[in-house]
N, C-alpha and C. Protein backbone atom coordinates (compact mmCIF):
# COMPACT_ATOMS: atom_id res chain seq x y z
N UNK A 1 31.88 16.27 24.39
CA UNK A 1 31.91 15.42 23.20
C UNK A 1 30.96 14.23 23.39
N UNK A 2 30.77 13.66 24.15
CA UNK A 2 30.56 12.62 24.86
C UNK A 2 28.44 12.70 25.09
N UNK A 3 28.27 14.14 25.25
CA UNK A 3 26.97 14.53 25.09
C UNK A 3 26.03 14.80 23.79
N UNK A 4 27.34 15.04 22.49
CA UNK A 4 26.75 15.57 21.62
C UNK A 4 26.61 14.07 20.87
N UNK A 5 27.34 12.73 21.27
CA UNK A 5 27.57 11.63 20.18
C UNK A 5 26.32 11.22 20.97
N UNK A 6 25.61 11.17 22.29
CA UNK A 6 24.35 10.89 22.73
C UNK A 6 23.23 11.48 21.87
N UNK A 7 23.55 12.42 21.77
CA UNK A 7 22.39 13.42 20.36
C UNK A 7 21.99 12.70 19.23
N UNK A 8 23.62 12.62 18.81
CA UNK A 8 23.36 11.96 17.30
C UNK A 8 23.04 10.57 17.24
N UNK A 9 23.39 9.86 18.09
CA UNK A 9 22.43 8.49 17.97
C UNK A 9 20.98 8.46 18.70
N UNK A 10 20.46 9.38 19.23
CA UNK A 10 19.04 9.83 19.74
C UNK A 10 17.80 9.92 18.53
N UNK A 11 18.70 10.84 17.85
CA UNK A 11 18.02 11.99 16.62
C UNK A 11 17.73 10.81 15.78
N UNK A 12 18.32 10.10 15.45
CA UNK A 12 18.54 8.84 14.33
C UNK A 12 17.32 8.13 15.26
N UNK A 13 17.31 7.57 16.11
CA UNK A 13 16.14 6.22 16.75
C UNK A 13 15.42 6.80 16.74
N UNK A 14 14.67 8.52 17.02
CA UNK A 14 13.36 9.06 17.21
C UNK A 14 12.88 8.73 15.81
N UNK A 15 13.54 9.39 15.03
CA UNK A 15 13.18 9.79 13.60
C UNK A 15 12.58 8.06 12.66
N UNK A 16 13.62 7.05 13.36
CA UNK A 16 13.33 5.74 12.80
C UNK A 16 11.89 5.23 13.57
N UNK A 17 11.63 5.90 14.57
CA UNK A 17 10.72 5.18 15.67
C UNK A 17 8.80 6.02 14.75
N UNK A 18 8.98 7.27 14.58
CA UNK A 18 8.07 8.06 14.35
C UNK A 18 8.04 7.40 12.83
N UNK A 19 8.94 6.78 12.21
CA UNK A 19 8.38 6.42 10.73
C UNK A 19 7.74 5.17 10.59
N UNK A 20 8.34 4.22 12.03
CA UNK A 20 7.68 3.14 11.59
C UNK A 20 6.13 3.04 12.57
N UNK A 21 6.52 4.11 13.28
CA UNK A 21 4.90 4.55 13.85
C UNK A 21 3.93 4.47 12.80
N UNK A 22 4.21 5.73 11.99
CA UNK A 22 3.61 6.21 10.58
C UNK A 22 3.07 5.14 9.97
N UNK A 23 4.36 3.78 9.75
CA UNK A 23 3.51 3.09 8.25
C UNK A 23 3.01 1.82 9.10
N UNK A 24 2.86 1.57 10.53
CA UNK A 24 2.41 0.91 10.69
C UNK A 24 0.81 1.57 11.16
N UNK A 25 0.62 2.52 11.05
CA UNK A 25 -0.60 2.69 11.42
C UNK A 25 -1.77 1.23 10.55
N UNK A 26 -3.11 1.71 10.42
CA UNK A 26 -3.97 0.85 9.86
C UNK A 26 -4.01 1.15 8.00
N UNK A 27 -2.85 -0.14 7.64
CA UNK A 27 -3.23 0.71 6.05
C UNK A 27 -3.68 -0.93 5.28
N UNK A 28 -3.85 -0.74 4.12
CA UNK A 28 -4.74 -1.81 3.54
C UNK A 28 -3.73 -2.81 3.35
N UNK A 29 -3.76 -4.00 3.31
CA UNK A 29 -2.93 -5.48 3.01
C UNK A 29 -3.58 -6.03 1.63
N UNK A 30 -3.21 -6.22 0.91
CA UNK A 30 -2.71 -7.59 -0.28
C UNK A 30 -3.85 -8.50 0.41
N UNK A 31 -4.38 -9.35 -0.23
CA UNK A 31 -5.02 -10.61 0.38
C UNK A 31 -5.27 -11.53 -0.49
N UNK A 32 -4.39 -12.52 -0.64
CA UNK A 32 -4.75 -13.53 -2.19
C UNK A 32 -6.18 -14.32 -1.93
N UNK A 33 -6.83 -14.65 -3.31
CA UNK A 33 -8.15 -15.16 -3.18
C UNK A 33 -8.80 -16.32 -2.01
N UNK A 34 -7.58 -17.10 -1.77
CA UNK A 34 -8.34 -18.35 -0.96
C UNK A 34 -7.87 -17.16 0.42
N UNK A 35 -7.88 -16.17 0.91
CA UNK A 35 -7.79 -15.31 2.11
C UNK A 35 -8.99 -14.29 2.62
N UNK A 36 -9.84 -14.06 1.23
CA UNK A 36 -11.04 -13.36 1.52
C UNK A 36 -12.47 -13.90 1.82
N UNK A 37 -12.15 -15.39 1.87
CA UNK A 37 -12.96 -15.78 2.35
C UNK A 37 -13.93 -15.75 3.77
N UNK A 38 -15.33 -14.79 3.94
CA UNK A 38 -15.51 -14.17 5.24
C UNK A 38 -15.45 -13.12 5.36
N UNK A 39 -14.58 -12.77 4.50
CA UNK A 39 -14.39 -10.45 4.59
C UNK A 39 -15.65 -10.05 4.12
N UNK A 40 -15.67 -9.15 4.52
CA UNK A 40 -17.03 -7.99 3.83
C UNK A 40 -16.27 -7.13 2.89
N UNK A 41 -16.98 -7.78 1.69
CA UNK A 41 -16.37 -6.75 0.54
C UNK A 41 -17.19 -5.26 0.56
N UNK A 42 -16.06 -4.26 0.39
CA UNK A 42 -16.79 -2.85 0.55
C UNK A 42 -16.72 -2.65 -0.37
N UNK A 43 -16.19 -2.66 -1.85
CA UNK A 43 -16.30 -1.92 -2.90
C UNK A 43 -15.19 -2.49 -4.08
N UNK A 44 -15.37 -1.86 -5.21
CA UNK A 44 -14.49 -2.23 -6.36
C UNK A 44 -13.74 -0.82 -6.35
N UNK A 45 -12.50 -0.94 -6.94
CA UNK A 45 -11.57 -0.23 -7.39
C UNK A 45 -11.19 -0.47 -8.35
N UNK A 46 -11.16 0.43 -9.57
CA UNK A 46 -10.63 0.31 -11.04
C UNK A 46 -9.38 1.60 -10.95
N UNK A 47 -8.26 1.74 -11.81
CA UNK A 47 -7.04 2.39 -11.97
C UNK A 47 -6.66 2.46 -13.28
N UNK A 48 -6.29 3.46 -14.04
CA UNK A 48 -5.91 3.15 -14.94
C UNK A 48 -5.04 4.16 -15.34
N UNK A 49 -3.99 4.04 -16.16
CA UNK A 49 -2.87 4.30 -17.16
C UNK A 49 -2.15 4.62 -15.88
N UNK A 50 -1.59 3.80 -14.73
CA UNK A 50 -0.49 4.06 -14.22
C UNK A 50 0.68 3.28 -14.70
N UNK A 51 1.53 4.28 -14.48
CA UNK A 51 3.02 4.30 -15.33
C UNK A 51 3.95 3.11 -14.07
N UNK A 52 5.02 2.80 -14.66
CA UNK A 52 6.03 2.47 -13.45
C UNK A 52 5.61 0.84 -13.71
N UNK A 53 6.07 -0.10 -12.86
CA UNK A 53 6.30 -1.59 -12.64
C UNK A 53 5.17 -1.62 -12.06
N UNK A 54 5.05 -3.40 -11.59
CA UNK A 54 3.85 -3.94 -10.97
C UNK A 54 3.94 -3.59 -9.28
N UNK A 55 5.36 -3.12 -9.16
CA UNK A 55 5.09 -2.46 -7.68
C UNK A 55 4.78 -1.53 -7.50
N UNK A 56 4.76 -0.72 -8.50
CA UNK A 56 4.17 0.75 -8.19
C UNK A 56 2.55 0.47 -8.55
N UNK A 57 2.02 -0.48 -9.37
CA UNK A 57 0.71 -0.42 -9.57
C UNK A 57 0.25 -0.91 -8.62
N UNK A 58 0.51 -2.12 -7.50
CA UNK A 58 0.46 -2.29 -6.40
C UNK A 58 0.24 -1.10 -5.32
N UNK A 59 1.68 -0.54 -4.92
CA UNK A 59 1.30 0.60 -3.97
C UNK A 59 0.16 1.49 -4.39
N UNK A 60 -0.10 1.87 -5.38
CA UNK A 60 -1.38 2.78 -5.78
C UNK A 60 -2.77 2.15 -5.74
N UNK A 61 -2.44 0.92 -5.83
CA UNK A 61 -3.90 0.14 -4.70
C UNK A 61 -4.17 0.36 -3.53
N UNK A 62 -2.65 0.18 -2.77
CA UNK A 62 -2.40 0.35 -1.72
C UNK A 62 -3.04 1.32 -1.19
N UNK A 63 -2.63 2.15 -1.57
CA UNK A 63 -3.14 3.58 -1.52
C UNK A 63 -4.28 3.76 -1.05
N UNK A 64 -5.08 3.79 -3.00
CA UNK A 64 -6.20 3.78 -2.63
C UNK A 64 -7.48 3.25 -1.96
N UNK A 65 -7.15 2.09 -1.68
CA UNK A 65 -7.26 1.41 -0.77
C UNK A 65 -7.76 1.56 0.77
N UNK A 66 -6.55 2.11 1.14
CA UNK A 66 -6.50 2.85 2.40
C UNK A 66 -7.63 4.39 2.39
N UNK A 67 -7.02 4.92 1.01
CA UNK A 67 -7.82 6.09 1.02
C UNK A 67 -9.39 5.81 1.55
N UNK A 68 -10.30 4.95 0.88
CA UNK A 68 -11.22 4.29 0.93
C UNK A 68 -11.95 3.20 2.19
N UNK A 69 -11.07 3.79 3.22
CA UNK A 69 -10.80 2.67 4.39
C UNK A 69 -11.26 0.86 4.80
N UNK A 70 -10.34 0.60 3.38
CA UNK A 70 -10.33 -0.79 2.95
C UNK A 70 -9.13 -1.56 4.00
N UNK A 71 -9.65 -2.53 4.71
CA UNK A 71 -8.70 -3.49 5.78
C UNK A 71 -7.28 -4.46 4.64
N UNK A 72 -8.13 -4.77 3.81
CA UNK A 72 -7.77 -5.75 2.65
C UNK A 72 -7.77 -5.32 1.02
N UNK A 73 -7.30 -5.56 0.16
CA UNK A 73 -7.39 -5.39 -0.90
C UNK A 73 -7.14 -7.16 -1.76
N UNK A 74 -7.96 -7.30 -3.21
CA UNK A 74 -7.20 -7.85 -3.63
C UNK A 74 -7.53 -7.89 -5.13
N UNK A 75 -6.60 -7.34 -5.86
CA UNK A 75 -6.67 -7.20 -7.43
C UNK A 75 -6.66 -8.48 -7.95
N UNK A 76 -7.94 -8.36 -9.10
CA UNK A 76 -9.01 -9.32 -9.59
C UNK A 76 -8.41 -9.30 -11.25
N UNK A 77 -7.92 -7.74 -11.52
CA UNK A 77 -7.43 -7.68 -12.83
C UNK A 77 -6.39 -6.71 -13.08
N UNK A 78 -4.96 -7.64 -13.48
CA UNK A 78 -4.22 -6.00 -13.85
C UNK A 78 -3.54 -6.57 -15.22
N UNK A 79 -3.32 -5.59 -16.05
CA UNK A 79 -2.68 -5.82 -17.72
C UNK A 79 -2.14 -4.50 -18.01
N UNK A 80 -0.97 -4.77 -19.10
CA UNK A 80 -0.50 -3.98 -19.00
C UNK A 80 -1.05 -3.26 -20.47
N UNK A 81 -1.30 -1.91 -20.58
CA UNK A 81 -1.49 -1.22 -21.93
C UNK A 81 -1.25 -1.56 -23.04
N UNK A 82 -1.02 -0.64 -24.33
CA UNK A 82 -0.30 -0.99 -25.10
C UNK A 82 0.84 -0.14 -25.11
N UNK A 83 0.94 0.64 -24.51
CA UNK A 83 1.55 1.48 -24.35
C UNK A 83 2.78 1.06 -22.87
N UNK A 84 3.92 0.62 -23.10
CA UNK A 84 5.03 -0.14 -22.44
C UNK A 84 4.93 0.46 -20.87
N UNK A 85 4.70 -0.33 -19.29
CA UNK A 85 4.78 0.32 -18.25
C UNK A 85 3.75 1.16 -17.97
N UNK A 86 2.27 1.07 -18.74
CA UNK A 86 0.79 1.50 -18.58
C UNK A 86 0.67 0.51 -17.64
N UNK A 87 -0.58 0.89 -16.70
CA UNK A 87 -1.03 -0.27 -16.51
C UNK A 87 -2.52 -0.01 -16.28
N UNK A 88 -3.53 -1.43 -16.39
CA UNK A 88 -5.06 -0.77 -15.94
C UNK A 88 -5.62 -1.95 -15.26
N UNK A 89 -5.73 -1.46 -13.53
CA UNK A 89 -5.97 -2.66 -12.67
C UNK A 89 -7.20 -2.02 -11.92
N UNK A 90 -7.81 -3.36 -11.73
CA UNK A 90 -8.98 -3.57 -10.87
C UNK A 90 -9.06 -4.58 -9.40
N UNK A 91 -9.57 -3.59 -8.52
CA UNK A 91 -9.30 -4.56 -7.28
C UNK A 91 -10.73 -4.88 -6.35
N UNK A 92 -10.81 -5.84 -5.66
CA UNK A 92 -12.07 -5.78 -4.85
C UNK A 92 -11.21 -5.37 -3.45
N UNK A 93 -12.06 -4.34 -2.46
CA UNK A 93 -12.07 -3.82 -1.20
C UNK A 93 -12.73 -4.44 -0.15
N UNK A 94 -11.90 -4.71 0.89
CA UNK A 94 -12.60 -5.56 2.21
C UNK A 94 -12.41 -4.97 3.26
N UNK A 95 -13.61 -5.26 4.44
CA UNK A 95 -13.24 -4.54 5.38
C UNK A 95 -12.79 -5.78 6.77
């Protein structure tokens, strides 16, 4: 008994250990304007008609972002549609 309750609290810390491996790898950061001062901007990013809140339009910067192997991000323009929970944002990319 005593071997198998060693298991189950094992299985649980690997699984927590390998995820925060995962999202800490190198992914893009937020950077408000007085912070990019000095970065090398790599590029613009435009997005548009994503659905969901300002956190989901966020993570899909995020994202792409990363996709794009951007260190930094920081959105220059986001509004929402006319259409309720649209959204169409623009970001500058830093490395």
């Amino acid at each position: 008994m005593e071997l198998t309750m060693k298991r189950s609290f094992t299985l649980p810390a690997l699984l927590l250990t390998t995820a925060t491996a995962n999202t800490s790898a190198q992914s893009a950061e937020f950077a408000s304007a007085d912070c990019v001062t000095g970065l090398n901007e790599i590029g613009l990013i435009s997005v548009n008609n994503i659905a969901g809140s300002q956190q989901d339009v966020e993570h899909a910067i995020a994202v792409k972002a990363d996709e794009q192997g951007a260190s930094w991000y920081r959105i220059v323009q986001m509004y929402e549609d006319q259409q309720p929970d649209n959204w169409r944002v623009q970001a500058i990319l830093y490395a």
